[in-house]
Protein backbone atom coordinates (compact mmCIF):
# COMPACT_ATOMS: atom_id res chain seq x y z
CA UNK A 1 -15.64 -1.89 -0.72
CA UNK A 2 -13.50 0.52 1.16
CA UNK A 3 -10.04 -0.16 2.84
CA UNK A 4 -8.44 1.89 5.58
CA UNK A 5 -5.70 1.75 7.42
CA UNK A 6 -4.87 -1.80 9.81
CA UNK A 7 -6.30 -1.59 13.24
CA UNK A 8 -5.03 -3.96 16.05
CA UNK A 9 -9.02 -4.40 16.83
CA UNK A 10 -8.12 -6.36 13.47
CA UNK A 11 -6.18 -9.30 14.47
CA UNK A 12 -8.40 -11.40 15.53
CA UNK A 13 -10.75 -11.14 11.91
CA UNK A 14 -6.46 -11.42 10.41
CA UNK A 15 -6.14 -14.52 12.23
CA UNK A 16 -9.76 -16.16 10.98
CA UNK A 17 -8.98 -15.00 7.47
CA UNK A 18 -5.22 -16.83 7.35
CA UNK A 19 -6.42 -19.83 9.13
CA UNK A 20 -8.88 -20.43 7.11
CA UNK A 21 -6.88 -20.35 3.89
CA UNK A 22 -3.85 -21.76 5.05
CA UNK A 23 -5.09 -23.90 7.44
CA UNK A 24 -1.44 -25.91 7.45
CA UNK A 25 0.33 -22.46 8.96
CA UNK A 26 -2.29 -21.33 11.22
CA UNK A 27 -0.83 -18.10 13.34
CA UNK A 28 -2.35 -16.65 16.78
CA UNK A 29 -2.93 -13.19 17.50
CA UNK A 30 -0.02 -13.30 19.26
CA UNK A 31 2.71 -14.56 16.61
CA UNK A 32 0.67 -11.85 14.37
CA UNK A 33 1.31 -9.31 17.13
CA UNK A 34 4.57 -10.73 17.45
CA UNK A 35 5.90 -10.76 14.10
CA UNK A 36 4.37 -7.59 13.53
CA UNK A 37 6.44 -5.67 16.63
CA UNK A 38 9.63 -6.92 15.79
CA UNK A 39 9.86 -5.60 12.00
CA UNK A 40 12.06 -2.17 12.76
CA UNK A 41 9.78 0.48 10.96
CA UNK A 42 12.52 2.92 11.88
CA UNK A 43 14.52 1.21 8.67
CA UNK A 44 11.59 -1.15 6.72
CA UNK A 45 8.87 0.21 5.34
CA UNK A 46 5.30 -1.79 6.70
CA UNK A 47 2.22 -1.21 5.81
CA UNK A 48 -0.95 -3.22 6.54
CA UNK A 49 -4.71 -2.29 5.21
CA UNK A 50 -7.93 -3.71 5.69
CA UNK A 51 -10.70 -4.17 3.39
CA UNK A 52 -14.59 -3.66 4.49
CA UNK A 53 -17.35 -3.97 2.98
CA UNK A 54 -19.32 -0.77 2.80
CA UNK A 55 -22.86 -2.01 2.86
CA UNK A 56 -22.35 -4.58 5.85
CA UNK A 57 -18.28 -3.07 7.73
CA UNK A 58 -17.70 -7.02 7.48
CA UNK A 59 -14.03 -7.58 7.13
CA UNK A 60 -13.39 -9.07 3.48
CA UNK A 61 -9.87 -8.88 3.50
CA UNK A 62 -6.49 -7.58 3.95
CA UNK A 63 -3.33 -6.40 2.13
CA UNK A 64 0.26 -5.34 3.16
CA UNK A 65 3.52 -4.13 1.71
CA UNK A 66 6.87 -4.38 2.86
CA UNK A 67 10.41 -4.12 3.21
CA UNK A 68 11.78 -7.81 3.93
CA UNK A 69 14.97 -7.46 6.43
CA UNK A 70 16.00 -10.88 4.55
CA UNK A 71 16.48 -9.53 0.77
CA UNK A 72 16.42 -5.63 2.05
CA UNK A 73 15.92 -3.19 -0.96
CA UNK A 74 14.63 0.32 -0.05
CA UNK A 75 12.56 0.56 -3.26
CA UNK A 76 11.28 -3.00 -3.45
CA UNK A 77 8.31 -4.20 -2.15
CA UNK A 78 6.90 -7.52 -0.67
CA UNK A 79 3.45 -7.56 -1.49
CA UNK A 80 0.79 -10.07 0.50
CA UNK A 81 -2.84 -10.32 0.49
CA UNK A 82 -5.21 -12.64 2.02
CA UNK A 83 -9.41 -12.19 1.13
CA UNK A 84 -11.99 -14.39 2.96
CA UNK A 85 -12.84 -17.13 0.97
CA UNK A 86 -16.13 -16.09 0.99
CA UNK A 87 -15.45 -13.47 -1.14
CA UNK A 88 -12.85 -14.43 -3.50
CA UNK A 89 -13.46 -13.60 -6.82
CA UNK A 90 -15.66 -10.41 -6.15
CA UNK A 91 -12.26 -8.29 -6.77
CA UNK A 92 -11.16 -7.24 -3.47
CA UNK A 93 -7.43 -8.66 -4.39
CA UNK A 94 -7.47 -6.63 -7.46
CA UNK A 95 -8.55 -4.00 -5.45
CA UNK A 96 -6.18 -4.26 -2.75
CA UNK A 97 -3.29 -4.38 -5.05
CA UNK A 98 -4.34 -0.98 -6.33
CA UNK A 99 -4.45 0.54 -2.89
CA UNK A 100 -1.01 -0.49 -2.19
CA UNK A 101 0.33 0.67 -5.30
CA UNK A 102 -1.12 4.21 -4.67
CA UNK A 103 -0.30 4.20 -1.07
CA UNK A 104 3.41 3.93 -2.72
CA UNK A 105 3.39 5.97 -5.20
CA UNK A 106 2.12 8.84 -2.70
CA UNK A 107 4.97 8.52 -0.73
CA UNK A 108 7.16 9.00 -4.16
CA UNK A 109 9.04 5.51 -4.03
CA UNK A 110 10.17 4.76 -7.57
CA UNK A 111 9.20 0.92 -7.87
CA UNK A 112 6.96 -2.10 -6.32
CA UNK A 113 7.20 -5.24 -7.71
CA UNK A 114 4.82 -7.98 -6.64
């Protein structure tokens, strides 16, 4: 497995992945787009990755961190990840939450609490 950086290409495979586990809250690619353009990344931190698989480039999964503008901490982090049920249980969650706590720690911000 292998994660780079989000890619708007991505919101459709976002979409499938949320739907399908939340089925309740379903979100088009719009409210994704949506909610995603009106965060202020000038003053919250946002960061979204997405997990492949190396052997097949299928999407498994995806992970971001966050400022929330609702409880607004600049060194505390809202962490979210969603893996196609498919593939739960293989370790791309555990995986994920790695990345993000590099990806963090690279940019030298003391704390992330999930």
């Amino acid at each position: 497995m292998e994660f780079r950086d989000f890619d708007p290409s991505d919101y459709w495979r976002l979409a499938e992945i949320y739907d399908t586990i939340f089925p309740e809250r379903s979100r088009s690619i719009d409210e994704w787009r949506f909610y995603d353009d009106s965060l202020d990344k000038s003053k919250y931190y946002f960061k979204r990755f997405t997990c492949l698989s190396v052997a097949s480039g299928e999407v498994l999964g995806f992970g971001e961190m966050w400022n929330p503008p609702w409880m607004f901490h600049p060194n505390k982090f809202w962490l979210d990840g969603w893996v196609d049920p498919k593939h739960q249980g293989q370790g791309v969650g555990g995986s994920r939450h790695s990345s993000e706590s590099s990806e963090k720690t690279k940019s030298a911000t003391p704390s992330c609490t999930s």
